[in-house]
PDB file of N, CA and C in Angstrom:
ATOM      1  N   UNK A   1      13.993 -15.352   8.771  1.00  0.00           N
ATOM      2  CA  UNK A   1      13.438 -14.395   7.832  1.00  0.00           C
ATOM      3  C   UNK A   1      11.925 -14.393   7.981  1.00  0.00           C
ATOM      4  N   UNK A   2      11.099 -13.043   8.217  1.00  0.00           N
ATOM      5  CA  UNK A   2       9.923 -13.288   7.927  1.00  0.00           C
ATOM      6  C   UNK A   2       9.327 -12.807   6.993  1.00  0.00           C
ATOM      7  N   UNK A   3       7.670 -13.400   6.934  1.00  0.00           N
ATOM      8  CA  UNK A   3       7.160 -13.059   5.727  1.00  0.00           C
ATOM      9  C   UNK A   3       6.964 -12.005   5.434  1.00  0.00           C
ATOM     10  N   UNK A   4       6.863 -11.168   4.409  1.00  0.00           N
ATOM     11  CA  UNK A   4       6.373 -10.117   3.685  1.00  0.00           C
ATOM     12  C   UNK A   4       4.921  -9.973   3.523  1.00  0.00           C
ATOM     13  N   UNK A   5       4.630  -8.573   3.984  1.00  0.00           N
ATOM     14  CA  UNK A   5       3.179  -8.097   4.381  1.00  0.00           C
ATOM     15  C   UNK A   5       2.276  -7.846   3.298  1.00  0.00           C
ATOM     16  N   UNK A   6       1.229  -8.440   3.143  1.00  0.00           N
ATOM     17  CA  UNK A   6       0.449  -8.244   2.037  1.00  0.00           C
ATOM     18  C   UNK A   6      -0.726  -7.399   1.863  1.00  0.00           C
ATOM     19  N   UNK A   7      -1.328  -6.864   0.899  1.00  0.00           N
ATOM     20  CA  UNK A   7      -2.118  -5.570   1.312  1.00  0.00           C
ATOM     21  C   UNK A   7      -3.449  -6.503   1.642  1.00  0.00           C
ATOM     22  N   UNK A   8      -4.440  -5.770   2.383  1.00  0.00           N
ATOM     23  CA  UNK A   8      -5.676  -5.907   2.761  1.00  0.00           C
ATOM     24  C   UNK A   8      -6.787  -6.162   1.494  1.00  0.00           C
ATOM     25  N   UNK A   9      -6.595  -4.972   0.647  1.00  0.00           N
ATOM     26  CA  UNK A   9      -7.768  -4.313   0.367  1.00  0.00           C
ATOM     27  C   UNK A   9      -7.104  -3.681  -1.040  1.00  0.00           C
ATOM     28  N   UNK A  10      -7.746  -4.292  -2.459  1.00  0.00           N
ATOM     29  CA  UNK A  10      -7.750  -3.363  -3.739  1.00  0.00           C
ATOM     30  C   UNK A  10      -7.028  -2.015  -3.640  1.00  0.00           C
ATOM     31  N   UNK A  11      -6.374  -1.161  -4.362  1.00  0.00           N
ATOM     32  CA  UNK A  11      -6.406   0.213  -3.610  1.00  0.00           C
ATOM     33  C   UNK A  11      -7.181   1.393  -5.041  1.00  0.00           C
ATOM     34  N   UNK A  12      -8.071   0.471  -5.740  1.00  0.00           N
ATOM     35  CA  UNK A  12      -8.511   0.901  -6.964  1.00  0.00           C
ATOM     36  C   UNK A  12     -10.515   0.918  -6.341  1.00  0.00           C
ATOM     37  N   UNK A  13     -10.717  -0.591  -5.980  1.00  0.00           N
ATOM     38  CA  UNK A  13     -11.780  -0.470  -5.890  1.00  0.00           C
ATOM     39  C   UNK A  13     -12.493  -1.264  -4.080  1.00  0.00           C
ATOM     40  N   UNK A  14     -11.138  -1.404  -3.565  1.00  0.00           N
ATOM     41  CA  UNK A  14     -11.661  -1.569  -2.285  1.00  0.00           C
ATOM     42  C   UNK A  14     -12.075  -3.072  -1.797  1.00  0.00           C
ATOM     43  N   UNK A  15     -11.783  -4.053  -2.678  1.00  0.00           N
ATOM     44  CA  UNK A  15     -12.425  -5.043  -2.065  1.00  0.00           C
ATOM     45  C   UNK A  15     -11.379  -6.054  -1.590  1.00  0.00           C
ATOM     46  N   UNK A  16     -11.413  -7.220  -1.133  1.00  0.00           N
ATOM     47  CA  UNK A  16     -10.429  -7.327  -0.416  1.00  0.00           C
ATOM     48  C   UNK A  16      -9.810  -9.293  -1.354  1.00  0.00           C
ATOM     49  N   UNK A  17     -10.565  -9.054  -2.208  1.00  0.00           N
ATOM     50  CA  UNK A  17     -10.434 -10.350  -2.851  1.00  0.00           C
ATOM     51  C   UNK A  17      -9.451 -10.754  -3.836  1.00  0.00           C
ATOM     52  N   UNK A  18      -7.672 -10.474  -3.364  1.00  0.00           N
ATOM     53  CA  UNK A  18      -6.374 -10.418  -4.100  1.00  0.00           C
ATOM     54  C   UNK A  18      -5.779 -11.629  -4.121  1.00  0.00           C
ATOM     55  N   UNK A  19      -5.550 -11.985  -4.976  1.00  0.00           N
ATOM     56  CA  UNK A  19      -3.950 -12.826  -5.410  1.00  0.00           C
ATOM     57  C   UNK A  19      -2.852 -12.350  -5.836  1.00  0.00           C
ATOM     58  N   UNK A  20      -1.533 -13.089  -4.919  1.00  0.00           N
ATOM     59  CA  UNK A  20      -0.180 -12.806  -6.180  1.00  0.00           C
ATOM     60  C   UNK A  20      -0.727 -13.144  -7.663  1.00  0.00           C
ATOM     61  N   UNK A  21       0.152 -12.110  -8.238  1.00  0.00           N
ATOM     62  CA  UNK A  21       0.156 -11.848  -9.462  1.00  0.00           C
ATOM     63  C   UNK A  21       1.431 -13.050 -10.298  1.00  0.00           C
ATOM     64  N   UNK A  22       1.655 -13.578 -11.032  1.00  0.00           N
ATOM     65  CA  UNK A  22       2.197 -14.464 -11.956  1.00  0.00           C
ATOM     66  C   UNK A  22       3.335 -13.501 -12.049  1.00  0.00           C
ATOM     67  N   UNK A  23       3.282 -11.848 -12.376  1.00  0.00           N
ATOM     68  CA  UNK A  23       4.355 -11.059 -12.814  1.00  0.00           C
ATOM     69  C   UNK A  23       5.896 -11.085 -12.340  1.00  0.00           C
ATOM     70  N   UNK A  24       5.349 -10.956 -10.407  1.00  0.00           N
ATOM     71  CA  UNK A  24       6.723 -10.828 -10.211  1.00  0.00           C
ATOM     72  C   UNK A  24       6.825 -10.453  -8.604  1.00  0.00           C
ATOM     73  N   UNK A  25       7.853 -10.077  -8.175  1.00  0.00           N
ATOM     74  CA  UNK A  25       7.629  -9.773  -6.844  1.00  0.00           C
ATOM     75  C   UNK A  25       6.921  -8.708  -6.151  1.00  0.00           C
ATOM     76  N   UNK A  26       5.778  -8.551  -5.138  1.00  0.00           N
ATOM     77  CA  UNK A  26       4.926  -7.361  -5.214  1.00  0.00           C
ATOM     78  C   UNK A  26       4.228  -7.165  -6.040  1.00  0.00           C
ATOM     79  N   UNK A  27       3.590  -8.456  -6.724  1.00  0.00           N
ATOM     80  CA  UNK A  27       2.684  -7.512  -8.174  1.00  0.00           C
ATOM     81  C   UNK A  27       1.328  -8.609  -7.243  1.00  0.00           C
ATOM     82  N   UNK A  28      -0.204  -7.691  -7.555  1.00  0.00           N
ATOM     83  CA  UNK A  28      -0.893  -8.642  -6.670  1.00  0.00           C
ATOM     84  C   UNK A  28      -2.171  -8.623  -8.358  1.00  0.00           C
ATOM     85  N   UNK A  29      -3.242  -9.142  -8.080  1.00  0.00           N
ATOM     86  CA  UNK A  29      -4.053  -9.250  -9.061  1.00  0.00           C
ATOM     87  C   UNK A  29      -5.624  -9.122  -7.994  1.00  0.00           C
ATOM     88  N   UNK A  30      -6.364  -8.264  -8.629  1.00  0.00           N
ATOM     89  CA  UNK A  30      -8.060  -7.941  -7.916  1.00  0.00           C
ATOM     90  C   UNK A  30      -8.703  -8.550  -8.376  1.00  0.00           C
ATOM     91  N   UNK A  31      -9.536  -9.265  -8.424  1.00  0.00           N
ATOM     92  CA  UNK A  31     -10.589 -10.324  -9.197  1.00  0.00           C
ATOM     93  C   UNK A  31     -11.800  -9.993  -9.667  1.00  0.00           C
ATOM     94  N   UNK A  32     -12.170  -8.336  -8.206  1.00  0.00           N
ATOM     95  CA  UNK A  32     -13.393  -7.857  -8.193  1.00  0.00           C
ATOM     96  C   UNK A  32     -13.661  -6.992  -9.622  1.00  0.00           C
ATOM     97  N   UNK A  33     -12.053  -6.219  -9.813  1.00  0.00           N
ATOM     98  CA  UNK A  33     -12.470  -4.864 -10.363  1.00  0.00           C
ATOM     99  C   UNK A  33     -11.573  -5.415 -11.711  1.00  0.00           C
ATOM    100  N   UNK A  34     -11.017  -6.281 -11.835  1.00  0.00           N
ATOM    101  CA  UNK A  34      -9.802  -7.369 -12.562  1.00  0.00           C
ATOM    102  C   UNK A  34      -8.808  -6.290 -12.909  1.00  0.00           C
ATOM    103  N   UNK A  35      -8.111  -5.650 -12.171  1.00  0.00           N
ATOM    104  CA  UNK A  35      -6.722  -5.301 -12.180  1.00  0.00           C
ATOM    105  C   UNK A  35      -5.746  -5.746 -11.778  1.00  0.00           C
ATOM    106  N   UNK A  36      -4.634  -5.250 -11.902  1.00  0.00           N
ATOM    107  CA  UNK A  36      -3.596  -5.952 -11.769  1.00  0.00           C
ATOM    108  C   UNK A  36      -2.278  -4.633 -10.956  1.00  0.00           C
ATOM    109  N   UNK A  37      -1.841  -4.765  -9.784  1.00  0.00           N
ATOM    110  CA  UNK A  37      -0.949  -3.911  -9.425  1.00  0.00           C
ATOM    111  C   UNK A  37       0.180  -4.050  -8.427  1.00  0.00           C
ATOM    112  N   UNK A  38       1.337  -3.514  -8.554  1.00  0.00           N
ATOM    113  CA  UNK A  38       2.406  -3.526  -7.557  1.00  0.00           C
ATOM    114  C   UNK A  38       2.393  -2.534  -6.541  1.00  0.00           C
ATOM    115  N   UNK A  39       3.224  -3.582  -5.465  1.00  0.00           N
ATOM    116  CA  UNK A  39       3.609  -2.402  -4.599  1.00  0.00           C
ATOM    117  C   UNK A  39       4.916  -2.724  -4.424  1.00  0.00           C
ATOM    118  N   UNK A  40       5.634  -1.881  -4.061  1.00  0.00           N
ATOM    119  CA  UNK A  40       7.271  -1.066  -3.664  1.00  0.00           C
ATOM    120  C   UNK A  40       7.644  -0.829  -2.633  1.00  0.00           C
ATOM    121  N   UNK A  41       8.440  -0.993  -1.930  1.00  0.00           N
ATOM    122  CA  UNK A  41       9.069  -0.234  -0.773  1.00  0.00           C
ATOM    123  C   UNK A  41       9.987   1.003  -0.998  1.00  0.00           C
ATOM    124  N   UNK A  42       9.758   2.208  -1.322  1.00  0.00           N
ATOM    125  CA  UNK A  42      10.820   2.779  -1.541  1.00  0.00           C
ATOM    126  C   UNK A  42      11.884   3.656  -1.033  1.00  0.00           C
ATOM    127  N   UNK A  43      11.994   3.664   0.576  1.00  0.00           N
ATOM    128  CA  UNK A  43      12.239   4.091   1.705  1.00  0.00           C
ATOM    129  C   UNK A  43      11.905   4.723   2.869  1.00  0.00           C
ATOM    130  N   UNK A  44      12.972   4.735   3.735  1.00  0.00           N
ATOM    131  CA  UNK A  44      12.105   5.209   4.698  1.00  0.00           C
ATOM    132  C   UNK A  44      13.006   7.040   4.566  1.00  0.00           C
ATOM    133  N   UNK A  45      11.776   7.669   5.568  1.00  0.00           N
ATOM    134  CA  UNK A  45      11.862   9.523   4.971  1.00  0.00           C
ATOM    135  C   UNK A  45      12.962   9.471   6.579  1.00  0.00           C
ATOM    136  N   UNK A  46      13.175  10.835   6.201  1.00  0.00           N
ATOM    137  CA  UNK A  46      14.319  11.534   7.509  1.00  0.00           C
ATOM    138  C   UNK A  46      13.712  11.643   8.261  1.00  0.00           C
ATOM    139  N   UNK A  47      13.972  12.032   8.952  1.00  0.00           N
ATOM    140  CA  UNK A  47      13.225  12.386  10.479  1.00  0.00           C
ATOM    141  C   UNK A  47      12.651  14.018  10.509  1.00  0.00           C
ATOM    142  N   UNK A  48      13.713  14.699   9.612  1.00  0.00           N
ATOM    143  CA  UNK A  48      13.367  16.047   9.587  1.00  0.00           C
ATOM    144  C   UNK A  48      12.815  16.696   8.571  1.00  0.00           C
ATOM    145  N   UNK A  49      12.400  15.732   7.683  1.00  0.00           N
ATOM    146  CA  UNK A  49      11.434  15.753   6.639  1.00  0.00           C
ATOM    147  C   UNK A  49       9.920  15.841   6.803  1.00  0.00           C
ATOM    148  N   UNK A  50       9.717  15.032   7.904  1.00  0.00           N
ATOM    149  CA  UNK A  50       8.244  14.723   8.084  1.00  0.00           C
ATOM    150  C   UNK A  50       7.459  16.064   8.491  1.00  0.00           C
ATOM    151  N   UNK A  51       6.524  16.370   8.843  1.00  0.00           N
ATOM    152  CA  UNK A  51       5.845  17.876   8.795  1.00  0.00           C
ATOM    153  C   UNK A  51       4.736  17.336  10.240  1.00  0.00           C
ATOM    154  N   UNK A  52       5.236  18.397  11.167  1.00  0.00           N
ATOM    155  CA  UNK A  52       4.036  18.228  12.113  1.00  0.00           C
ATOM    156  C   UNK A  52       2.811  19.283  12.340  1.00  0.00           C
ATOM    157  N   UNK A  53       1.841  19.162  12.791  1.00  0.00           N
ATOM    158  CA  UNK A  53       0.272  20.131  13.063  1.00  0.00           C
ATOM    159  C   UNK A  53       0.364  20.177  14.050  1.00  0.00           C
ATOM    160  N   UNK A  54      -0.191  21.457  14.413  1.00  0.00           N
ATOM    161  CA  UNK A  54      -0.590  21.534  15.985  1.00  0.00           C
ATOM    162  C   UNK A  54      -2.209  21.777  15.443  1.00  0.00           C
ATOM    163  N   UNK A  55      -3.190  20.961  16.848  1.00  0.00           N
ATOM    164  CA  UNK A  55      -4.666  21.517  16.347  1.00  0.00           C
ATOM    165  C   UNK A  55      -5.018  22.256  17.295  1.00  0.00           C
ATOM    166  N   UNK A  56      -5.719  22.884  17.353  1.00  0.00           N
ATOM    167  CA  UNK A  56      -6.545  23.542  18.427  1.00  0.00           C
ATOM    168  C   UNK A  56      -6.017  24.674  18.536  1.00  0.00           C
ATOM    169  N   UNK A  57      -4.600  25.567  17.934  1.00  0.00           N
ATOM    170  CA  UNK A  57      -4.600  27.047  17.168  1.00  0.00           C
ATOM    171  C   UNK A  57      -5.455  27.688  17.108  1.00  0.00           C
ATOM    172  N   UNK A  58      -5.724  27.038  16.225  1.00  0.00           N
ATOM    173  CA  UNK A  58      -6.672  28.094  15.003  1.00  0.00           C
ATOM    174  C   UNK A  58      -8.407  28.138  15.824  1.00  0.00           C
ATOM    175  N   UNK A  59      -8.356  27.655  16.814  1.00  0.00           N
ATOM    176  CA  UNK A  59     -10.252  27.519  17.054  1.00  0.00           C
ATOM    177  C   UNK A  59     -10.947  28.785  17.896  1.00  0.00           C
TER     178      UNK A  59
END
């Protein structure tokens, strides 16, 4: 089994200075900005869902 990926970086105020949270699984804690937040996995999308661009059209 491997470990579970942890975020980098606040996603409130950007800094990168997190701990697990006491709450629960996925809950992390910011020290900088002192929040407190989860993250989720909540699936993965279809294949024919996703939306593609073409660039260089429009120029």
């Amino acid at each position: 089994m491997s470990e579970r990926a942890a975020p980098f970086y606040c996603p409130y105020c950007g800094e990168e200075d997190l701990r697990p949270s006491e709450q629960g699984h996925g809950a992390w804690e910011c020290a900088a900005c002192n929040r407190a937040f989860q993250l989720k996995f909540l699936g993965l999308l279809a294949q024919g869902l996703r939306q593609t661009t073409t660039q260089g059209d429009d120029i």
